[in-house]
PDB file of N, CA and C in Angstrom:
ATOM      1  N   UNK A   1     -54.817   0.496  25.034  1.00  0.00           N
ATOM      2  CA  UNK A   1     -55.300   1.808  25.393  1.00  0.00           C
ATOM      3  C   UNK A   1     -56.195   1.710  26.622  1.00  0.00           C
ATOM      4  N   UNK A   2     -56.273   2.921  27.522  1.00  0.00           N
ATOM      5  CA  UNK A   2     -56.853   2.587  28.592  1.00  0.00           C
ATOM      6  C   UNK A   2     -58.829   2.885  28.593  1.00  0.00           C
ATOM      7  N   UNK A   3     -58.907   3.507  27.481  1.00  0.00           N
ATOM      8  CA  UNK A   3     -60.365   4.011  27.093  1.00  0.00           C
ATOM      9  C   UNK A   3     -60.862   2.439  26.967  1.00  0.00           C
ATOM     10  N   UNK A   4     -60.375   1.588  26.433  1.00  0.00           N
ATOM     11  CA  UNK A   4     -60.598   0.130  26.039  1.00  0.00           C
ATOM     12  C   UNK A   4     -61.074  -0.726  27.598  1.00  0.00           C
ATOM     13  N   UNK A   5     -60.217  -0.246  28.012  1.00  0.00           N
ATOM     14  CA  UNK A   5     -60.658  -1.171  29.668  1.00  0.00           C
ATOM     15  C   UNK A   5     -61.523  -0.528  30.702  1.00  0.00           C
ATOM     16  N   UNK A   6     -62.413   0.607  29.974  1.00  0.00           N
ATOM     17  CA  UNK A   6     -62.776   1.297  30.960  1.00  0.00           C
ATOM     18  C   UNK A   6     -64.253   0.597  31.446  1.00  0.00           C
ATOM     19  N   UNK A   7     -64.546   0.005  30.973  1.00  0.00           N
ATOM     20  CA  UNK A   7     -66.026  -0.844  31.088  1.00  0.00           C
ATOM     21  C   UNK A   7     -65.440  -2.040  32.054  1.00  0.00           C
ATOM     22  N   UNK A   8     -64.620  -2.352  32.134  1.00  0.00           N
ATOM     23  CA  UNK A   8     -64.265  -3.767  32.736  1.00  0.00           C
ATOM     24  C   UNK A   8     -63.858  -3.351  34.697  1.00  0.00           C
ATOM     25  N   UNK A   9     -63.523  -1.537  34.656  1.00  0.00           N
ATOM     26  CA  UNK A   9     -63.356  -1.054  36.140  1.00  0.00           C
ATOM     27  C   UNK A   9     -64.308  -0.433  36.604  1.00  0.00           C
ATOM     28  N   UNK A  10     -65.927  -0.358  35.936  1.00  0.00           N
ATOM     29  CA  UNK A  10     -66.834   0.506  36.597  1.00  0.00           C
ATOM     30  C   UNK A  10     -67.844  -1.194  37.174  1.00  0.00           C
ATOM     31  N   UNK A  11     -68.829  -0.598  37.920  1.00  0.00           N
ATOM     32  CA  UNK A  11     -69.504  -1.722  38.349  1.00  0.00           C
ATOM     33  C   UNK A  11     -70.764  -1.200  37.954  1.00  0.00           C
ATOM     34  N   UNK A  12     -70.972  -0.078  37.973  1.00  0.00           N
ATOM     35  CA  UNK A  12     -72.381  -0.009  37.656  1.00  0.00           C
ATOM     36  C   UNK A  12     -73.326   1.084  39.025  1.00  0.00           C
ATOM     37  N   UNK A  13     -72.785   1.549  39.847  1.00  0.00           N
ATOM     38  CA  UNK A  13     -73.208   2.097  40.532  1.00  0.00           C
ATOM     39  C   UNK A  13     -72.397   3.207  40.844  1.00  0.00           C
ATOM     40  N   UNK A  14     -71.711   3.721  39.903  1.00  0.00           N
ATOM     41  CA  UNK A  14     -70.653   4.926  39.685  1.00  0.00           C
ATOM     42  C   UNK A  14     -71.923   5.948  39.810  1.00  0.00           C
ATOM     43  N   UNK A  15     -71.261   7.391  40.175  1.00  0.00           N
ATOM     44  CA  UNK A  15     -72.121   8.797  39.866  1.00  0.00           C
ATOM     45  C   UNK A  15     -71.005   9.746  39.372  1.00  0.00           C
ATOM     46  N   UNK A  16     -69.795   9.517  39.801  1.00  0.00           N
ATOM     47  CA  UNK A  16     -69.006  10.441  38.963  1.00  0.00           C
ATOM     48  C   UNK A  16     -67.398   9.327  38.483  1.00  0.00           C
ATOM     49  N   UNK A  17     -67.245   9.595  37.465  1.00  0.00           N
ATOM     50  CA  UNK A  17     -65.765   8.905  37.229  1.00  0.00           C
ATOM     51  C   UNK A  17     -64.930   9.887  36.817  1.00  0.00           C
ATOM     52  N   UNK A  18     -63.686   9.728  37.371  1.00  0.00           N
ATOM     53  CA  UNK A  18     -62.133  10.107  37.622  1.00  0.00           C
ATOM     54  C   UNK A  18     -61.231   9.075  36.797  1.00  0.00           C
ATOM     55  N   UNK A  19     -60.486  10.091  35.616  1.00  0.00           N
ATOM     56  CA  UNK A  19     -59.425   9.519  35.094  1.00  0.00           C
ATOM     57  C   UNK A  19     -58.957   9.817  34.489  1.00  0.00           C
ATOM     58  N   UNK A  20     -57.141   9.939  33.908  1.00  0.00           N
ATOM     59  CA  UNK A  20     -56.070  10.284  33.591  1.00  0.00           C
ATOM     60  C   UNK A  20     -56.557  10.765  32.039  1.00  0.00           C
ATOM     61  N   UNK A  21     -55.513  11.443  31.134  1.00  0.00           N
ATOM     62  CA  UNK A  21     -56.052  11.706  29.882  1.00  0.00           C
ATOM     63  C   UNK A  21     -56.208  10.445  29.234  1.00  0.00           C
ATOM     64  N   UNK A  22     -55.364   9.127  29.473  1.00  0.00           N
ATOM     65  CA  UNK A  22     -55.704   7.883  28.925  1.00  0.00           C
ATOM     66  C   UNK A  22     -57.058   7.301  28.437  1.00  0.00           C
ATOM     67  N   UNK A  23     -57.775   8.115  29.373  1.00  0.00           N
ATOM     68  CA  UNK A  23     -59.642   7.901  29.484  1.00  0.00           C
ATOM     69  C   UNK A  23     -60.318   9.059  28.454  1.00  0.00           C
ATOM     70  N   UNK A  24     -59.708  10.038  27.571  1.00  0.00           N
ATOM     71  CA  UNK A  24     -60.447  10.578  27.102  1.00  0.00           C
ATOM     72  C   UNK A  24     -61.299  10.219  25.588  1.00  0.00           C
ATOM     73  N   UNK A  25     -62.590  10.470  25.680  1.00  0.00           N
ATOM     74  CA  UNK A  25     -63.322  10.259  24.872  1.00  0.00           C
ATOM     75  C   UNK A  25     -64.333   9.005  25.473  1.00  0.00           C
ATOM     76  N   UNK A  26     -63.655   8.494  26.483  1.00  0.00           N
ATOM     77  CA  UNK A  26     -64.065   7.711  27.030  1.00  0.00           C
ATOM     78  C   UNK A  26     -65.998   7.432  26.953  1.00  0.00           C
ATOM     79  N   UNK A  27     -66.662   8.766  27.298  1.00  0.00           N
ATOM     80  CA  UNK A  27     -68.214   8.940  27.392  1.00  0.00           C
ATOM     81  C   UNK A  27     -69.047   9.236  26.081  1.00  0.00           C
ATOM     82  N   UNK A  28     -68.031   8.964  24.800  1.00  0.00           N
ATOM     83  CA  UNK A  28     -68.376   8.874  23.856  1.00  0.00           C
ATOM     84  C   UNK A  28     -68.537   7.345  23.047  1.00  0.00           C
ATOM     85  N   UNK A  29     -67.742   6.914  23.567  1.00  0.00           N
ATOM     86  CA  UNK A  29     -68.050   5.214  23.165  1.00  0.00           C
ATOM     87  C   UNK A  29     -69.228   4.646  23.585  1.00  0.00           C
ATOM     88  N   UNK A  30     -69.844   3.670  22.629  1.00  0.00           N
ATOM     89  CA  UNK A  30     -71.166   3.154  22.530  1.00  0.00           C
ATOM     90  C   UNK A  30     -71.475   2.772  23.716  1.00  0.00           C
ATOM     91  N   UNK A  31     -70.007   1.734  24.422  1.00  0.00           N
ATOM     92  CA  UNK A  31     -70.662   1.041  25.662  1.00  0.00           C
ATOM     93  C   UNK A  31     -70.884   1.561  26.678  1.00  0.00           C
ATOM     94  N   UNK A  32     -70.592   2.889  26.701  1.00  0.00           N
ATOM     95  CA  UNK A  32     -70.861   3.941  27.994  1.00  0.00           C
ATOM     96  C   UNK A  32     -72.047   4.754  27.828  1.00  0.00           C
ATOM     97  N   UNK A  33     -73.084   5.015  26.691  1.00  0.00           N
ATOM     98  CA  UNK A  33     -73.809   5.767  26.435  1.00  0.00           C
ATOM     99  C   UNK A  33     -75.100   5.424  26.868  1.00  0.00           C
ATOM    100  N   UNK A  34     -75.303   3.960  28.072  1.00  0.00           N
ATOM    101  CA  UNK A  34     -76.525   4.381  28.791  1.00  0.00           C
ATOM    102  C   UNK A  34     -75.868   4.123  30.495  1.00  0.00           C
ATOM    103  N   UNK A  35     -74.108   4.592  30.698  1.00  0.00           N
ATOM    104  CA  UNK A  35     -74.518   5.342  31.747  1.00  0.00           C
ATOM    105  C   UNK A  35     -74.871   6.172  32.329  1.00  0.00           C
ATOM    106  N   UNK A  36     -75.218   6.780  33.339  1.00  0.00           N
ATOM    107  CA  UNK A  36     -75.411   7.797  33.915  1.00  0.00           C
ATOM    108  C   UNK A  36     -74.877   8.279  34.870  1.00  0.00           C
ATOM    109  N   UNK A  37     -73.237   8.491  33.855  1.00  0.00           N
ATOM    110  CA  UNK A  37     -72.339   9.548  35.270  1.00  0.00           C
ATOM    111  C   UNK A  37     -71.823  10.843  34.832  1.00  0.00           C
ATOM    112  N   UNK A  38     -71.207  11.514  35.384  1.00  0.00           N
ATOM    113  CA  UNK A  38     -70.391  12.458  35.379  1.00  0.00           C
ATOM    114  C   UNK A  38     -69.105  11.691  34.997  1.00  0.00           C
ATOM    115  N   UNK A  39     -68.675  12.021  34.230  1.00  0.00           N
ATOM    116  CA  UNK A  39     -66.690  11.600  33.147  1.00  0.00           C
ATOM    117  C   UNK A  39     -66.303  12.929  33.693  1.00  0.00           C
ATOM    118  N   UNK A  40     -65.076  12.827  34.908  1.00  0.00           N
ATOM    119  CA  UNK A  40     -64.027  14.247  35.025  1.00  0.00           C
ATOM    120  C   UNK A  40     -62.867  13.558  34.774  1.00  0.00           C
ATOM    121  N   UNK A  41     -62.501  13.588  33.070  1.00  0.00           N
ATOM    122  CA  UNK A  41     -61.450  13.189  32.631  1.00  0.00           C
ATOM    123  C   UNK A  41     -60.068  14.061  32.717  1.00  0.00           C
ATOM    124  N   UNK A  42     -58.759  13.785  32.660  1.00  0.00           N
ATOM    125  CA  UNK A  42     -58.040  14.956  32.675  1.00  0.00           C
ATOM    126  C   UNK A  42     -57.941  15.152  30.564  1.00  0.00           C
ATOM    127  N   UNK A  43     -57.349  16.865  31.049  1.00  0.00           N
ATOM    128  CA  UNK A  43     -57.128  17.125  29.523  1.00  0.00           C
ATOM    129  C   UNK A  43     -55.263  16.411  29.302  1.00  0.00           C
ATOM    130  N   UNK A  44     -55.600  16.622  27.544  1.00  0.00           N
ATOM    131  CA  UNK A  44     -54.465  15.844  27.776  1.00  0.00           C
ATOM    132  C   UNK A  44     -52.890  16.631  27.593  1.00  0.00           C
ATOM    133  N   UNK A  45     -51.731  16.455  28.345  1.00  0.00           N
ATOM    134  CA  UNK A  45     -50.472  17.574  28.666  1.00  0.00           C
ATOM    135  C   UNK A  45     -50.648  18.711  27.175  1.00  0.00           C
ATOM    136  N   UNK A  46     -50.623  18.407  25.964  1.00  0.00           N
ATOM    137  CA  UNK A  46     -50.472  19.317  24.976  1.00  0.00           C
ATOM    138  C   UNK A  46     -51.618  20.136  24.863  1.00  0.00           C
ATOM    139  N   UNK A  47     -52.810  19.760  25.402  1.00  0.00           N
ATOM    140  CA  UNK A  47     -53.892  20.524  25.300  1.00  0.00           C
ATOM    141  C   UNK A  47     -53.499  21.741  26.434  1.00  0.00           C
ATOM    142  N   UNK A  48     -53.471  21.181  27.586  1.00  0.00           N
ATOM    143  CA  UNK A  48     -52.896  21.848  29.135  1.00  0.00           C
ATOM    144  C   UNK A  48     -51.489  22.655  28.817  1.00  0.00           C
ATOM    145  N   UNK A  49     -50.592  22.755  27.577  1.00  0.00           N
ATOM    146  CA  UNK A  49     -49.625  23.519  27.699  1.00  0.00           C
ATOM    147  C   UNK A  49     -49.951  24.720  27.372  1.00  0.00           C
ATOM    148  N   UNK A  50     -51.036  24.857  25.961  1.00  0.00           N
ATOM    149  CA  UNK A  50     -51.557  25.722  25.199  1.00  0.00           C
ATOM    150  C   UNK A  50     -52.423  26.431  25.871  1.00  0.00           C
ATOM    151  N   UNK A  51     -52.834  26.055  26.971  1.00  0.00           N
ATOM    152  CA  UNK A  51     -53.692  27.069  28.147  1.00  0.00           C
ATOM    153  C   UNK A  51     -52.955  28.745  28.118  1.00  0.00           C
ATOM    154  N   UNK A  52     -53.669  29.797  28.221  1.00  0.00           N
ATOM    155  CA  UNK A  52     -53.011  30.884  27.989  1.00  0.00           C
ATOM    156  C   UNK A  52     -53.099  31.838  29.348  1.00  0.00           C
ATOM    157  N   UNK A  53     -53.223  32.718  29.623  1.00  0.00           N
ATOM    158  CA  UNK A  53     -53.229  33.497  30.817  1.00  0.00           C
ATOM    159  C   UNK A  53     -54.867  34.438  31.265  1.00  0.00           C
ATOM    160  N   UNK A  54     -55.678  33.534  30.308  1.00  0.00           N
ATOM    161  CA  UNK A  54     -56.967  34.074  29.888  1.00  0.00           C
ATOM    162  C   UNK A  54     -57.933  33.840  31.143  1.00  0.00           C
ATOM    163  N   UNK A  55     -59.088  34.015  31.531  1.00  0.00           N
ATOM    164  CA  UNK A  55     -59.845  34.207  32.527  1.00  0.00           C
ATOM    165  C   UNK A  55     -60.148  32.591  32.580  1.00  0.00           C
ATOM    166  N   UNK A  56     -60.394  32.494  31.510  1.00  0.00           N
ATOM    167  CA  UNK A  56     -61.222  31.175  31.560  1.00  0.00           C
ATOM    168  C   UNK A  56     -60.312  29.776  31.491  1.00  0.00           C
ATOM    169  N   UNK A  57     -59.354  30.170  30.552  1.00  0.00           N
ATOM    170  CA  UNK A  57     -58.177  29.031  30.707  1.00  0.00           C
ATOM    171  C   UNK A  57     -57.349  29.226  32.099  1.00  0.00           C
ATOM    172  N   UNK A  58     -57.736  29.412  33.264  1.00  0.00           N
ATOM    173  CA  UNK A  58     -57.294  30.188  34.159  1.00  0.00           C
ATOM    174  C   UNK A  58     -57.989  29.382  35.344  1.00  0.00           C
ATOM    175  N   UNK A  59     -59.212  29.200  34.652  1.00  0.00           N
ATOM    176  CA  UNK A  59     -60.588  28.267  35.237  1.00  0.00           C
ATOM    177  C   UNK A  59     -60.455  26.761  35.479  1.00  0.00           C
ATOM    178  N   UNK A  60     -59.904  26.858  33.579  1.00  0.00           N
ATOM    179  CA  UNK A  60     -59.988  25.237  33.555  1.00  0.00           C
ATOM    180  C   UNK A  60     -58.711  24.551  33.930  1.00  0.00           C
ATOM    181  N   UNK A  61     -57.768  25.385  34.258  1.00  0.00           N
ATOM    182  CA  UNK A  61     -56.366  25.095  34.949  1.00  0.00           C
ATOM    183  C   UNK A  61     -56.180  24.839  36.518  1.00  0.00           C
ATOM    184  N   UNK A  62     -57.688  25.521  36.974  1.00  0.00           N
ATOM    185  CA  UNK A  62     -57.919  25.082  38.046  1.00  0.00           C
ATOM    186  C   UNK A  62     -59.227  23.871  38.276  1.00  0.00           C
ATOM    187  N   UNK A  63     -59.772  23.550  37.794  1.00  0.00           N
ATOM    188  CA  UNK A  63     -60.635  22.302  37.368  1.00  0.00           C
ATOM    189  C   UNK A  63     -59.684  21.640  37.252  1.00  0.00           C
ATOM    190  N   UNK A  64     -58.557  21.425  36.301  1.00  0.00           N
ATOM    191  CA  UNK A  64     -57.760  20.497  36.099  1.00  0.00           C
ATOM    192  C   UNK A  64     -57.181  19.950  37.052  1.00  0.00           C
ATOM    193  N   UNK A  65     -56.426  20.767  38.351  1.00  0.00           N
ATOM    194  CA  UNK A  65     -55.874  20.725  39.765  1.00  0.00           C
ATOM    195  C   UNK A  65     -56.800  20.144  40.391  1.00  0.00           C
ATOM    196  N   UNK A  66     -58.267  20.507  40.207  1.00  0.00           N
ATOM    197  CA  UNK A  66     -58.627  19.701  41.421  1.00  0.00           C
ATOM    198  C   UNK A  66     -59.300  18.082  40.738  1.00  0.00           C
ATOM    199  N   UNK A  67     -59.424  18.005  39.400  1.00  0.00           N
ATOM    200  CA  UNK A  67     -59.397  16.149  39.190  1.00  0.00           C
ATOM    201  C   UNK A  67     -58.125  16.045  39.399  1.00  0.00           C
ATOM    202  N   UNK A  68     -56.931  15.922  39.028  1.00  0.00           N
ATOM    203  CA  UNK A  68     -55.844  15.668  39.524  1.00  0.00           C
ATOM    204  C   UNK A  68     -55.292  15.475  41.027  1.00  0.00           C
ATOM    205  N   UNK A  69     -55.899  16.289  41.954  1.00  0.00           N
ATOM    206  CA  UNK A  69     -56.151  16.479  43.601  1.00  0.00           C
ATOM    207  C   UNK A  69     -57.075  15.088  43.786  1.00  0.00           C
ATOM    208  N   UNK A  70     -57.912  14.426  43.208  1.00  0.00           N
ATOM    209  CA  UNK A  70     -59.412  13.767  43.298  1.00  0.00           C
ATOM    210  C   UNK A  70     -58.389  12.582  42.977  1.00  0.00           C
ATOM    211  N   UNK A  71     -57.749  12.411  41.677  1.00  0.00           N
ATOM    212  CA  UNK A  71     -57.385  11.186  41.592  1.00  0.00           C
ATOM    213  C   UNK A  71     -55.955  10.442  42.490  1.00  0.00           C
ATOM    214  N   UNK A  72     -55.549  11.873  42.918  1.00  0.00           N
ATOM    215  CA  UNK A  72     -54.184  11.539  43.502  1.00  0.00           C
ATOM    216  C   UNK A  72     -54.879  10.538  45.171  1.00  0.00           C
ATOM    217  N   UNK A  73     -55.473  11.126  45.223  1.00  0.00           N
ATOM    218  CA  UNK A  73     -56.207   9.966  46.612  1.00  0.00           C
ATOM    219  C   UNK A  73     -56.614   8.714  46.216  1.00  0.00           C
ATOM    220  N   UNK A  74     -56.668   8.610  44.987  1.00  0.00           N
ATOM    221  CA  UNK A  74     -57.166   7.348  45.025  1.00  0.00           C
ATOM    222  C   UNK A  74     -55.756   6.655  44.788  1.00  0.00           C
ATOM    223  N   UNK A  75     -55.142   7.443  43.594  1.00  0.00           N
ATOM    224  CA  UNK A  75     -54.170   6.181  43.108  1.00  0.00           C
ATOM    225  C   UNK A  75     -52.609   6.153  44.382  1.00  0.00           C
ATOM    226  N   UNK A  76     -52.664   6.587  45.692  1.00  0.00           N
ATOM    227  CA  UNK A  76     -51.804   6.859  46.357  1.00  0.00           C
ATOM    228  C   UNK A  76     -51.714   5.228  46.840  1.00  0.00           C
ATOM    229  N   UNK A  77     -52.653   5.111  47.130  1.00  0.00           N
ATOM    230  CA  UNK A  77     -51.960   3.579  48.245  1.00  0.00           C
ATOM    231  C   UNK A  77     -51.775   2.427  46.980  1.00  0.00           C
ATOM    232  N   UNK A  78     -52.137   2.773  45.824  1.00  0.00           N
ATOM    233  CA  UNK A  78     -51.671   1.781  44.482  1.00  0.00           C
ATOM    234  C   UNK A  78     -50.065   1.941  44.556  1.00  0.00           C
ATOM    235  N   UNK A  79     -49.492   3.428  44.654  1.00  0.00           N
ATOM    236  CA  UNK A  79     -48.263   3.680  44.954  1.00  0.00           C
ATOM    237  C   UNK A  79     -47.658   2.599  45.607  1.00  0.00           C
ATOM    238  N   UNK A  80     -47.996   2.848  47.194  1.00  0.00           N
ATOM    239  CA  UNK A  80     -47.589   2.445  48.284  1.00  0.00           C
ATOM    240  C   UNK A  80     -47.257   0.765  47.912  1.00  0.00           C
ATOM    241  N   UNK A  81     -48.649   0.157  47.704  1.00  0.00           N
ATOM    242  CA  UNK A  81     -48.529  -1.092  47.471  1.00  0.00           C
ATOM    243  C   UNK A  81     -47.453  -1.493  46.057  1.00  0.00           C
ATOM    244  N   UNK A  82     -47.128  -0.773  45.582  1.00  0.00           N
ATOM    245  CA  UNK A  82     -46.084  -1.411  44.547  1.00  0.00           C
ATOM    246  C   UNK A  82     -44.557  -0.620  45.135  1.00  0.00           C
ATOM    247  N   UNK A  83     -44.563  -0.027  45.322  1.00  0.00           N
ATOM    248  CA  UNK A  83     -42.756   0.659  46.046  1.00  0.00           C
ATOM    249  C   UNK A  83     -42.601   0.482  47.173  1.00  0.00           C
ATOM    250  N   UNK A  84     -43.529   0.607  48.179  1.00  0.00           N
ATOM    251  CA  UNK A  84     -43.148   0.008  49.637  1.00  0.00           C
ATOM    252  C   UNK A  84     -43.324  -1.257  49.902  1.00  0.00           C
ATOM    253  N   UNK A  85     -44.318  -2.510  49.167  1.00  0.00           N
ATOM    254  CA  UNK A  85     -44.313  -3.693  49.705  1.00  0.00           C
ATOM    255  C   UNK A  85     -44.275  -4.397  47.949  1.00  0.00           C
ATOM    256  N   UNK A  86     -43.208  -3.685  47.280  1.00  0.00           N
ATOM    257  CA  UNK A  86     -43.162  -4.478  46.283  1.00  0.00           C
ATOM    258  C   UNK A  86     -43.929  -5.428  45.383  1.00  0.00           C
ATOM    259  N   UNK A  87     -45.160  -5.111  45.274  1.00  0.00           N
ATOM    260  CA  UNK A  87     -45.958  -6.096  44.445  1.00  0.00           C
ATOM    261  C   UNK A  87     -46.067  -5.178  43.290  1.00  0.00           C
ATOM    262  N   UNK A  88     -45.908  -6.287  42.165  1.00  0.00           N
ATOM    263  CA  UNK A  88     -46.276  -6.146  41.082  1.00  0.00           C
ATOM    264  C   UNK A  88     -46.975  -6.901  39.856  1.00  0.00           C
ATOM    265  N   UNK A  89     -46.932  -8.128  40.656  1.00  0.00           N
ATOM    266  CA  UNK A  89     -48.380  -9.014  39.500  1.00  0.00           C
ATOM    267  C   UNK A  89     -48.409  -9.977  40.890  1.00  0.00           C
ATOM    268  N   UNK A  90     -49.756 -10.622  39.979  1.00  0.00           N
ATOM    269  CA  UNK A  90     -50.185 -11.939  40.694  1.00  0.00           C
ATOM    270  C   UNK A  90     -49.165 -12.360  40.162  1.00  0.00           C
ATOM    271  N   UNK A  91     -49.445 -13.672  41.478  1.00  0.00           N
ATOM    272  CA  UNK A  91     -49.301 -14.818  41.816  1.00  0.00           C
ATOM    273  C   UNK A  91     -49.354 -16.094  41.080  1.00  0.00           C
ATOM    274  N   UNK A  92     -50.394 -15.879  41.364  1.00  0.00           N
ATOM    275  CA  UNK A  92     -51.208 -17.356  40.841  1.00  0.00           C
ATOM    276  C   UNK A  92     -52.600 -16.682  40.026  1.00  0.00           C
ATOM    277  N   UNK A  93     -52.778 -17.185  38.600  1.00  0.00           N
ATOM    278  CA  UNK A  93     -53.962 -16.773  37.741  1.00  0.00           C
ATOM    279  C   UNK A  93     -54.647 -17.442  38.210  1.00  0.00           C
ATOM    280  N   UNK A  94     -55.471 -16.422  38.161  1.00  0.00           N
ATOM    281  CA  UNK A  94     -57.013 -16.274  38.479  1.00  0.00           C
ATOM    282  C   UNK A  94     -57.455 -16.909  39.970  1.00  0.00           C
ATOM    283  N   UNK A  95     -56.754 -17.051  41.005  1.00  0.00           N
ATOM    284  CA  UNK A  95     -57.091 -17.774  42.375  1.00  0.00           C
ATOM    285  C   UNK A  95     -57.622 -16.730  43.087  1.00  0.00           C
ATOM    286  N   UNK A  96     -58.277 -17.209  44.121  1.00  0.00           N
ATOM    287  CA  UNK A  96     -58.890 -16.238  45.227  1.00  0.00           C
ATOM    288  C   UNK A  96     -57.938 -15.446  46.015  1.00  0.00           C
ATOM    289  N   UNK A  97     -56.660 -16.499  46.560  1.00  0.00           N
ATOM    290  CA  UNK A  97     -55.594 -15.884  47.007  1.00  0.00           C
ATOM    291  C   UNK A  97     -54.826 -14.475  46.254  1.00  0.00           C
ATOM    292  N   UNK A  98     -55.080 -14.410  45.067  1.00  0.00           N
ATOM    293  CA  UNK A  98     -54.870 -12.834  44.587  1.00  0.00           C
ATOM    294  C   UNK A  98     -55.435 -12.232  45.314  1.00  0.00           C
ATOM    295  N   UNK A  99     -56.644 -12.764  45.488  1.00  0.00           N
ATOM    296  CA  UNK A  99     -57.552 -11.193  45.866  1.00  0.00           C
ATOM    297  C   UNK A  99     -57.711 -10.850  47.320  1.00  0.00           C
ATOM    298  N   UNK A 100     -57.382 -12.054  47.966  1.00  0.00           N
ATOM    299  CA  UNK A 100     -57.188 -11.630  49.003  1.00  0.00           C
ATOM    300  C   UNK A 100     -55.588 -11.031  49.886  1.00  0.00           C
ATOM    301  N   UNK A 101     -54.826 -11.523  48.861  1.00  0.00           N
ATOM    302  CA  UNK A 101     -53.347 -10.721  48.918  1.00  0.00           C
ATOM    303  C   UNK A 101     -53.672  -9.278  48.549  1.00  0.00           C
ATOM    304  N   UNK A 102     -53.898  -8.620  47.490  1.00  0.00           N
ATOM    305  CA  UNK A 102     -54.501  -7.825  47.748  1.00  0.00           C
ATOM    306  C   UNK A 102     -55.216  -6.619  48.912  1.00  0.00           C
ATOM    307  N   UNK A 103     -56.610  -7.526  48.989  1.00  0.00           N
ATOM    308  CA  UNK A 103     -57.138  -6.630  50.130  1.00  0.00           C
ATOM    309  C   UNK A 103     -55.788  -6.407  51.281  1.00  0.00           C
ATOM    310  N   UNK A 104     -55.346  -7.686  52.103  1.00  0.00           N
ATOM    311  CA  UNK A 104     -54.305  -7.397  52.683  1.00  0.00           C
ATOM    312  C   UNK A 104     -53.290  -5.997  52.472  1.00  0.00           C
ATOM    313  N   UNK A 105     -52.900  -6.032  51.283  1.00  0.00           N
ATOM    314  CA  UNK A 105     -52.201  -4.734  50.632  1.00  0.00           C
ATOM    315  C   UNK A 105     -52.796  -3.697  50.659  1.00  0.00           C
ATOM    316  N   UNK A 106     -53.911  -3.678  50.682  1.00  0.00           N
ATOM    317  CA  UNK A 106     -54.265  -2.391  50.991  1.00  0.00           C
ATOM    318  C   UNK A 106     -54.733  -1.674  52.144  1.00  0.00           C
ATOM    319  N   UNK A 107     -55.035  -2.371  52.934  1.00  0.00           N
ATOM    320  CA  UNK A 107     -54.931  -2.681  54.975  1.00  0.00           C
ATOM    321  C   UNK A 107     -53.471  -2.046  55.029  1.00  0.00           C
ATOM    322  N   UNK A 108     -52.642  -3.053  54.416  1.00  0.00           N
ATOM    323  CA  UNK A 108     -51.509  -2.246  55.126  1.00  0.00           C
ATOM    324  C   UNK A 108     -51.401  -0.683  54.633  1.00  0.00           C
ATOM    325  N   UNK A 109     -51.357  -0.727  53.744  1.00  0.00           N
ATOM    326  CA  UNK A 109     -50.770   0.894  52.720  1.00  0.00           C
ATOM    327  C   UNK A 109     -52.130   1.775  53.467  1.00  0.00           C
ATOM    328  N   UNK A 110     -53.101   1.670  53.986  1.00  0.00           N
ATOM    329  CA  UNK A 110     -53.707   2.394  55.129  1.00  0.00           C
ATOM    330  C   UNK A 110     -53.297   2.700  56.234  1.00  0.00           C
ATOM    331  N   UNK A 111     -52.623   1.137  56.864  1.00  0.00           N
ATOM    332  CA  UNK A 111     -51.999   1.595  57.808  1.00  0.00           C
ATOM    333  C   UNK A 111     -51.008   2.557  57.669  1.00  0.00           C
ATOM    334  N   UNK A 112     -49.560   2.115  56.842  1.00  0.00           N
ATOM    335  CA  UNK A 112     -48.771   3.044  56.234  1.00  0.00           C
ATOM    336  C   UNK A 112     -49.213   4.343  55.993  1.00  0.00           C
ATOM    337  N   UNK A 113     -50.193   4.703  55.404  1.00  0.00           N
ATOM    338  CA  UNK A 113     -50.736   6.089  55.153  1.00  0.00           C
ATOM    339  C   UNK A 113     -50.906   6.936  56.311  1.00  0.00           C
ATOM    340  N   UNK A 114     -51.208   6.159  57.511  1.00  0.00           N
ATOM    341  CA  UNK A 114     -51.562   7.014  58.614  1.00  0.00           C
ATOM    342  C   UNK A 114     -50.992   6.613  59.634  1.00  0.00           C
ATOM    343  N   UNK A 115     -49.470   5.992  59.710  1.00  0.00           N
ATOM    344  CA  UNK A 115     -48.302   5.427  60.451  1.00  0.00           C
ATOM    345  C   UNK A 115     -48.221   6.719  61.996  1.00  0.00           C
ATOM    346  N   UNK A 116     -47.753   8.020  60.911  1.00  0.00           N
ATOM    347  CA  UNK A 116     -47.709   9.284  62.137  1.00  0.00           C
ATOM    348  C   UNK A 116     -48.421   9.442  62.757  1.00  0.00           C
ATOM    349  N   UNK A 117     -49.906   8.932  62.501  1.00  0.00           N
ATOM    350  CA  UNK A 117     -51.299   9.333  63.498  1.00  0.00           C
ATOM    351  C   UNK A 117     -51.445   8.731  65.002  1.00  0.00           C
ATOM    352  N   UNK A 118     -50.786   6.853  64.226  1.00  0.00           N
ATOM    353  CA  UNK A 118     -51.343   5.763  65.070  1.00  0.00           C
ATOM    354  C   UNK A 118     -49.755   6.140  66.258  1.00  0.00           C
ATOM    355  N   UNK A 119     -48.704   6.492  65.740  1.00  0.00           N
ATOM    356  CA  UNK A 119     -47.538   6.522  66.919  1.00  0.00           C
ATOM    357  C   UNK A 119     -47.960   7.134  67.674  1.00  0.00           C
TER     358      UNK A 119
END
């Protein structure tokens, strides 16, 4: 479950966190209860179908659009780096060279991101 790994991707100098419904409940677990952020989790699809045409579910349908807008920037060049330059696991466990394959990957999928700008 992804609520499980959520302590292992913050560092500690978060002010707001972004994440999929996978993360919900997330700011209720013990090991999160002396941070101090903002959780804009998404709701999860069956909750979001039952939304009705009401003022307020109307609201949170648009709250919902814009964490969804928030996370789509982040997880875009994760895209990039797995369908355009094919990576999908390390290498070699636990070496430095992961991580710096990596950073590399994501240099490029920047570049890539803004290919039309630089022509």
């Amino acid at each position: 479950h992804d609520v499980t790994q959520a302590g292992e991707l913050l560092h500690g100098d978060e002010e707001y966190v972004f994440g999929d419904s996978g993360y919900q409940g997330v700011d209720k677990r013990e090991e999160h209860e002396d941070r101090e952020v903002e959780w804009h989790i998404a709701m999860k699809p069956g909750k979001r179908k039952q939304l009705t045409d009401s003022e307020a579910d109307r609201e949170t349908e648009a709250l919902e659009k814009v964490k969804a807008s928030i996370r789509a920037k982040v997880e875009h060049p994760f895209r990039i780096i797995k369908r355009q330059f094919g990576f999908v696991k390390v290498r070699y466990k636990g070496l430095p060279k992961n991580t710096q394959q990596l950073y590399t990957l994501f240099a490029l999928a920047n570049l890539y991101q803004f290919r039309h700008k630089l022509a």
